[in-house]
N, C-alpha and C. Protein backbone atom coordinates (compact mmCIF):
# COMPACT_ATOMS: atom_id res chain seq x y z
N UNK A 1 67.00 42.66 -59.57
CA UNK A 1 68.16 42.38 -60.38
C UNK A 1 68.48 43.55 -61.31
N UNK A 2 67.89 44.67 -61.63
CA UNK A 2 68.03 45.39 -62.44
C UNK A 2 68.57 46.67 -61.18
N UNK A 3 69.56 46.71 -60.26
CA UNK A 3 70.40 47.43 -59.43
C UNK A 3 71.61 47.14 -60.34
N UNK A 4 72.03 47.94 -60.79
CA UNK A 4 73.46 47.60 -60.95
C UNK A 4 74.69 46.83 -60.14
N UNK A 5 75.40 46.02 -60.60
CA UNK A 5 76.01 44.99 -60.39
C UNK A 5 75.73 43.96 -59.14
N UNK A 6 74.39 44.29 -59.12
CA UNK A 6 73.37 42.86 -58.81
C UNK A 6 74.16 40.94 -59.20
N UNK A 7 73.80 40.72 -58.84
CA UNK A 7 75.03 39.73 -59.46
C UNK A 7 73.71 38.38 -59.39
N UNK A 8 73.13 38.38 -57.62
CA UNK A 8 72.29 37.04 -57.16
C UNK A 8 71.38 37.87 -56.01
N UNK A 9 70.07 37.63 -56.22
CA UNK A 9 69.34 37.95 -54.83
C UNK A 9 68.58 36.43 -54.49
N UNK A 10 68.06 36.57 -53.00
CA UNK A 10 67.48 35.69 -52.19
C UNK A 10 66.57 36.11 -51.51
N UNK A 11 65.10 36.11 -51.46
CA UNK A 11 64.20 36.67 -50.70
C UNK A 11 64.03 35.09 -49.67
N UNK A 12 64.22 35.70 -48.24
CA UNK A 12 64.66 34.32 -47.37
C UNK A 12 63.44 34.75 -45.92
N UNK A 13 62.91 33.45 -45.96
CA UNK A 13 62.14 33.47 -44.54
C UNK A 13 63.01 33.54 -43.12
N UNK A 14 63.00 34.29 -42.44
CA UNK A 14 64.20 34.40 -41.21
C UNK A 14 63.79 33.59 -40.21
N UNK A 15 62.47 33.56 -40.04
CA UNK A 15 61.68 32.39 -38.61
C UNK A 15 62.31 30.89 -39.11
N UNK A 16 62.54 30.07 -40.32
CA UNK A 16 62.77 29.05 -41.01
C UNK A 16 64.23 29.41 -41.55
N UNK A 17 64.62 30.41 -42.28
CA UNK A 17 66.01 29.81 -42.41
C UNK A 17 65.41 29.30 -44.46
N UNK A 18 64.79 29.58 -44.28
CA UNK A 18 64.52 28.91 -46.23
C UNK A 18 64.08 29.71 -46.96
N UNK A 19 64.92 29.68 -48.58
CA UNK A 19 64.45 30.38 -49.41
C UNK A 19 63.09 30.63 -50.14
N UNK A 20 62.50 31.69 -50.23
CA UNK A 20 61.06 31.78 -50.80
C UNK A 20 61.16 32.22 -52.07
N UNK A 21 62.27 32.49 -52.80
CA UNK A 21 62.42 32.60 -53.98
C UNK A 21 63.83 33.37 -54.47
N UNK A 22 64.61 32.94 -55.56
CA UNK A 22 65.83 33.44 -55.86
C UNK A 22 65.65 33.55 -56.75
N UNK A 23 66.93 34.76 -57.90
CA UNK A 23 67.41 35.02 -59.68
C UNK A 23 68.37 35.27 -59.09
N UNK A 24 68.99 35.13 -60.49
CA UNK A 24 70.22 35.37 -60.55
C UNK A 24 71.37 33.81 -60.03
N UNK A 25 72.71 33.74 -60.77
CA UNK A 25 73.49 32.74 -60.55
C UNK A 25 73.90 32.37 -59.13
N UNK A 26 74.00 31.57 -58.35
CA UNK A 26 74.57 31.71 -57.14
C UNK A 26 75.61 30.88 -56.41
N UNK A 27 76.74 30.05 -57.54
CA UNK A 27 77.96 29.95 -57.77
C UNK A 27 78.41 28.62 -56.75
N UNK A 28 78.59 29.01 -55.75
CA UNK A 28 79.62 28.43 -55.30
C UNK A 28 78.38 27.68 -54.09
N UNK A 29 77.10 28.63 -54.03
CA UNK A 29 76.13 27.62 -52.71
C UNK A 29 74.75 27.65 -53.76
N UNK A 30 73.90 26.77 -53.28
CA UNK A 30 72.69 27.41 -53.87
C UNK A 30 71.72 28.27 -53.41
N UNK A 31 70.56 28.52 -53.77
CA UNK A 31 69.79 29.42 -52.68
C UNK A 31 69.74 29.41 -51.51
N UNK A 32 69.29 27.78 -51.37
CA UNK A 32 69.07 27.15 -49.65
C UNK A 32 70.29 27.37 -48.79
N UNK A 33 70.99 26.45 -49.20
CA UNK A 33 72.57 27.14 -48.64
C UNK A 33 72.59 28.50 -48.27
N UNK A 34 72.56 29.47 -49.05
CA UNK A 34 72.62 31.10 -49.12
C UNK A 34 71.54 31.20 -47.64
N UNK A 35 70.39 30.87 -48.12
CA UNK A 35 69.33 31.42 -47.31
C UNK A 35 69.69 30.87 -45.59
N UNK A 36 70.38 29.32 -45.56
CA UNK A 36 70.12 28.81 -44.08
C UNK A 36 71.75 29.63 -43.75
N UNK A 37 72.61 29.71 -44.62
CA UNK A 37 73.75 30.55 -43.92
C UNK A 37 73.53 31.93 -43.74
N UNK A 38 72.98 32.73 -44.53
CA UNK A 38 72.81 33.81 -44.01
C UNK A 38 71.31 34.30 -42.79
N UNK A 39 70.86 33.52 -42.68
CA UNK A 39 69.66 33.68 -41.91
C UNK A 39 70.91 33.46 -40.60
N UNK A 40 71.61 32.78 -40.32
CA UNK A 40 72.71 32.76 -39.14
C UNK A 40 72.98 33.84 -39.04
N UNK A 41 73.65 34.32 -39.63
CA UNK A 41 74.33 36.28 -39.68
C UNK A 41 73.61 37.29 -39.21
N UNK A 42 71.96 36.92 -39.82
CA UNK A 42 70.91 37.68 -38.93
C UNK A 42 70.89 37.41 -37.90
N UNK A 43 70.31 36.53 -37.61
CA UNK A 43 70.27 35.91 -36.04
C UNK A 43 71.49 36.73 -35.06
N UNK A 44 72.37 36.40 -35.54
CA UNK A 44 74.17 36.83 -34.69
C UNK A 44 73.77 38.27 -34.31
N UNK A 45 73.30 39.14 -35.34
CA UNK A 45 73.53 40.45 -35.87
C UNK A 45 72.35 40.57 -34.71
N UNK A 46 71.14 40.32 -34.76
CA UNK A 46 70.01 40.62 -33.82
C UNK A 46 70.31 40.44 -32.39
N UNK A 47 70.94 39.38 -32.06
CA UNK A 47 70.66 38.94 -30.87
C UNK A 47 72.23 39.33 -29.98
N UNK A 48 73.17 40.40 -31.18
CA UNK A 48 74.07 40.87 -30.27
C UNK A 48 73.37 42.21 -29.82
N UNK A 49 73.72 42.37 -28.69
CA UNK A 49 73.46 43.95 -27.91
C UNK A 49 73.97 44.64 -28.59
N UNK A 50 75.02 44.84 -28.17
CA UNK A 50 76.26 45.77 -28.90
C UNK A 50 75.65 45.91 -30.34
N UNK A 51 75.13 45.26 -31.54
CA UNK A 51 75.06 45.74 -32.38
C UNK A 51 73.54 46.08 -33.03
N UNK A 52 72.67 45.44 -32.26
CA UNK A 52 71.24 46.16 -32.35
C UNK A 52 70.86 46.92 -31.00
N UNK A 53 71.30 47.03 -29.79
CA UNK A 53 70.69 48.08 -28.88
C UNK A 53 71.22 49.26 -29.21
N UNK A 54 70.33 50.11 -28.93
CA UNK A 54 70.81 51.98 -28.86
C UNK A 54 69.57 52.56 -28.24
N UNK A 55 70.06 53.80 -27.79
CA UNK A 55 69.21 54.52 -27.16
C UNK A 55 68.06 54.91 -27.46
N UNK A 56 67.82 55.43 -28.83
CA UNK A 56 66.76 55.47 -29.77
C UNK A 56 65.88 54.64 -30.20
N UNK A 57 66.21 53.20 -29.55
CA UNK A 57 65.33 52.05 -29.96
C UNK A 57 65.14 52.03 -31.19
N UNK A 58 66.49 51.98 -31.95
CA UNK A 58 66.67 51.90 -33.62
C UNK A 58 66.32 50.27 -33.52
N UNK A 59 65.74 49.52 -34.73
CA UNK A 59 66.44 48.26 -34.94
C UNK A 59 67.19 48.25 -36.23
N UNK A 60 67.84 47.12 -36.25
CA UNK A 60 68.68 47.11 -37.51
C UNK A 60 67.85 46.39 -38.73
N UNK A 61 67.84 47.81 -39.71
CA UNK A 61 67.52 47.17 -40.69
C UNK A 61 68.21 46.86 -41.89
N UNK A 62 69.68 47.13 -42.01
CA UNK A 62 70.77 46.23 -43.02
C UNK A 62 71.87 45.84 -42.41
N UNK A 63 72.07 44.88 -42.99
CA UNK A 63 73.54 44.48 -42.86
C UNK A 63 74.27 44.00 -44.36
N UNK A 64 75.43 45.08 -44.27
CA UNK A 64 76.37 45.04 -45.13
C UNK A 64 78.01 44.12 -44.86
N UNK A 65 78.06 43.25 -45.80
CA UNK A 65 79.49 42.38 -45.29
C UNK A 65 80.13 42.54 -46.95
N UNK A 66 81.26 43.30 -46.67
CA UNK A 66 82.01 43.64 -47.69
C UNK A 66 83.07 42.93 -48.00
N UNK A 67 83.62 42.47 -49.16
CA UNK A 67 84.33 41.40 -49.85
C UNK A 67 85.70 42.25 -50.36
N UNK A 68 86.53 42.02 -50.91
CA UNK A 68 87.42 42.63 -51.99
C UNK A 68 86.90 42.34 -53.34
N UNK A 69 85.69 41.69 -53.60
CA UNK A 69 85.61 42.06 -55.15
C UNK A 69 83.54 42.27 -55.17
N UNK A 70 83.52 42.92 -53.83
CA UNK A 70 81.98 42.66 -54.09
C UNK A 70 81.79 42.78 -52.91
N UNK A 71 80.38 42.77 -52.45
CA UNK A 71 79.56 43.25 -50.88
C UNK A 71 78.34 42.26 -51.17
N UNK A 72 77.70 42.13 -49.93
CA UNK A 72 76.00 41.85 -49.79
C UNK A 72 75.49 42.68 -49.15
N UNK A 73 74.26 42.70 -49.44
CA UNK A 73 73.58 43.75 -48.59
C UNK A 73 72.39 42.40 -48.17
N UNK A 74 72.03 42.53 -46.89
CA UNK A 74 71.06 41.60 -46.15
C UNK A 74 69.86 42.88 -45.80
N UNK A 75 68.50 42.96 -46.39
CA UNK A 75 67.93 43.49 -45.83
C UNK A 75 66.86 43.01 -45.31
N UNK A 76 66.65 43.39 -44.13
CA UNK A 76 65.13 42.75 -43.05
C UNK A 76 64.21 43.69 -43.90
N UNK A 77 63.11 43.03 -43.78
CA UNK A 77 61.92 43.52 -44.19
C UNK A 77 60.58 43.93 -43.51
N UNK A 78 60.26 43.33 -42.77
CA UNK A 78 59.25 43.62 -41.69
C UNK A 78 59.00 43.06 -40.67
N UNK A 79 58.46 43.88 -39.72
CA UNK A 79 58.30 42.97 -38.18
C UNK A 79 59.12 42.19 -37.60
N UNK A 80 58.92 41.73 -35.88
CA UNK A 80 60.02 41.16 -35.39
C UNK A 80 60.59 39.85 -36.30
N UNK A 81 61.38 39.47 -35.61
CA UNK A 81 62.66 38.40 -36.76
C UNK A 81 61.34 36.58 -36.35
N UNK A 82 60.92 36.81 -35.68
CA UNK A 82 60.27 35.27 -35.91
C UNK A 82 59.54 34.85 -36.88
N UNK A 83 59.38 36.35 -37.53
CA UNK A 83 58.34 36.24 -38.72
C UNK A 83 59.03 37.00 -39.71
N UNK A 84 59.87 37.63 -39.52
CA UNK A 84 60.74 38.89 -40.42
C UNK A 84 61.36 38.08 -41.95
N UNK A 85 61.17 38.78 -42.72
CA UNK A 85 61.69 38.15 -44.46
C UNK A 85 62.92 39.07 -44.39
N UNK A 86 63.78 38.91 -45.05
CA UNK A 86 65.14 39.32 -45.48
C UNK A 86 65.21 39.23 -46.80
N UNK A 87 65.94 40.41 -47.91
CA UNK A 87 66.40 39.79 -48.66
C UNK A 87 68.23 40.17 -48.73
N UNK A 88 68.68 38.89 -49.26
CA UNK A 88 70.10 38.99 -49.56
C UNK A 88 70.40 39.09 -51.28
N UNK A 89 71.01 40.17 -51.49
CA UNK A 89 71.65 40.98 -52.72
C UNK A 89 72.79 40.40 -52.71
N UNK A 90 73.63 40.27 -53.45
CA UNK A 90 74.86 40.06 -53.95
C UNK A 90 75.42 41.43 -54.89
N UNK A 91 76.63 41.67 -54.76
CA UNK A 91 76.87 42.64 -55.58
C UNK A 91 78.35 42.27 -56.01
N UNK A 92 79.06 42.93 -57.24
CA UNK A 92 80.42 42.74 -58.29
C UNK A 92 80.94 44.66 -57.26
N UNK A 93 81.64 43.72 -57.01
CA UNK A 93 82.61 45.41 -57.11
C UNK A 93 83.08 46.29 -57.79
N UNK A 94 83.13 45.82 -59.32
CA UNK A 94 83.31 46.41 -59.97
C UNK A 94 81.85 47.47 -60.73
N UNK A 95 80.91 46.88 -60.64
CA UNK A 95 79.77 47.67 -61.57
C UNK A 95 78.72 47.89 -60.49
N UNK A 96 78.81 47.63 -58.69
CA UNK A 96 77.89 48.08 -57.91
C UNK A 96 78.66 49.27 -57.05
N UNK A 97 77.62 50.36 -56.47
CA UNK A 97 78.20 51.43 -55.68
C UNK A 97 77.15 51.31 -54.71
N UNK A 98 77.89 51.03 -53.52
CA UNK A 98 76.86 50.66 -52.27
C UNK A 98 76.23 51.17 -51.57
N UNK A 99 76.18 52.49 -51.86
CA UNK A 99 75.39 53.84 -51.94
C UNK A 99 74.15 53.69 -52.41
N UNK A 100 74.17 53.56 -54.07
CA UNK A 100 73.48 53.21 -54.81
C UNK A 100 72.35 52.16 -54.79
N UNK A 101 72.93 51.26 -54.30
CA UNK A 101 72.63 49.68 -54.30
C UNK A 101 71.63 50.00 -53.02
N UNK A 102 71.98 50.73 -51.86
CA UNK A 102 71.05 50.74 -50.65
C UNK A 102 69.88 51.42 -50.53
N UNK A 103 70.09 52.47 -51.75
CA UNK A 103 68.90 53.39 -52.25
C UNK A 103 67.84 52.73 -52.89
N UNK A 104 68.30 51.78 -53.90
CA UNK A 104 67.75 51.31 -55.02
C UNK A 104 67.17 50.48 -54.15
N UNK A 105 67.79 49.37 -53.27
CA UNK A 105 66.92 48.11 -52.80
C UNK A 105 65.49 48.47 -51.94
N UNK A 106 66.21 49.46 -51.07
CA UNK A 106 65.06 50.26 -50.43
C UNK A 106 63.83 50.62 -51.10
N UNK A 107 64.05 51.18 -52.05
CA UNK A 107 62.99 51.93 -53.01
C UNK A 107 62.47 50.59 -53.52
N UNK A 108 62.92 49.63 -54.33
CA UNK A 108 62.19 48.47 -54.90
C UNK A 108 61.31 47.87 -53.60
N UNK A 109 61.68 47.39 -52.31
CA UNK A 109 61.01 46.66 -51.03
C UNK A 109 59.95 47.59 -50.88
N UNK A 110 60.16 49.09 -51.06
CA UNK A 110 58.84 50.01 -50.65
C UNK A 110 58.09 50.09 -51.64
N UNK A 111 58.04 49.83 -52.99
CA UNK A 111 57.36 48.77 -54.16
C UNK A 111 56.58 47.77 -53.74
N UNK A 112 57.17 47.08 -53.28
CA UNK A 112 56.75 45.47 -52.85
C UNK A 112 55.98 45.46 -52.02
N UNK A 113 56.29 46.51 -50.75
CA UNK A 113 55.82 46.15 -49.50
C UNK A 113 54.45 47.42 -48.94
N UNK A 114 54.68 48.36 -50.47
CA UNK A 114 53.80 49.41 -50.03
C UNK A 114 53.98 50.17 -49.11
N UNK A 115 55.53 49.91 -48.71
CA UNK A 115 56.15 51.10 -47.86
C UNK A 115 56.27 50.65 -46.36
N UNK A 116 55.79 49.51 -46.42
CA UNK A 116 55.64 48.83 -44.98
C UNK A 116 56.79 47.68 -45.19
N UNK A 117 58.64 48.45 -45.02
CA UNK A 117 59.56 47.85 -44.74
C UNK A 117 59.43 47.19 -42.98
């Protein structure tokens, strides 16, 4: 929460679909909500070709869905998705730069995770 214009995060189990812990306000759904709708988006996002195959055997590790007054950033965290954690950021358009915001989250998870995103 201390990313600038952080607004709500969700650290979300992706095998389940449920939140393992939230801060921050989260308005209009609550965590669970947040966590079982966006764990869908992953899922979509993984299991299209087109947007996780490449030659390089990249996988995807963010997904950004941009708003007119604000973005999320969804980031996977480790290992395949049956077991994979995500967290979902919320951001204000006005006081986040998504530049910023992708640097910063990164750097805090390699905190957390000891570098083992």
């Amino acid at each position: 929460m201390d990313i600038p214009g952080a607004r709500s995060v969700t650290l979300v189990d992706g095998a389940s679909g449920l939140a393992i812990a939230a801060a921050g306000p989260h308005g209009i759904v609550d965590e669970h909500e947040d966590a079982a709708g966006t764990t869908e988006v992953v899922r979509a996002a993984l299991g299209c070709t087109a947007l996780s195959g490449s030659r390089d055997n990249d996988e995807i590790s963010e997904i950004v869905v941009c708003r007119p007054s604000g973005f999320h950033l969804l980031h996977l965290v480790d290992g395949d998705f049956d077991g994979r954690l995500f967290m979902h950021v919320v951001f204000d358009g006005d006081t986040g730069n998504l530049g910023m915001a992708r640097y910063q989250l990164r750097s805090a998870l390699d905190e957390l995770t000891g570098g083992q995103r």
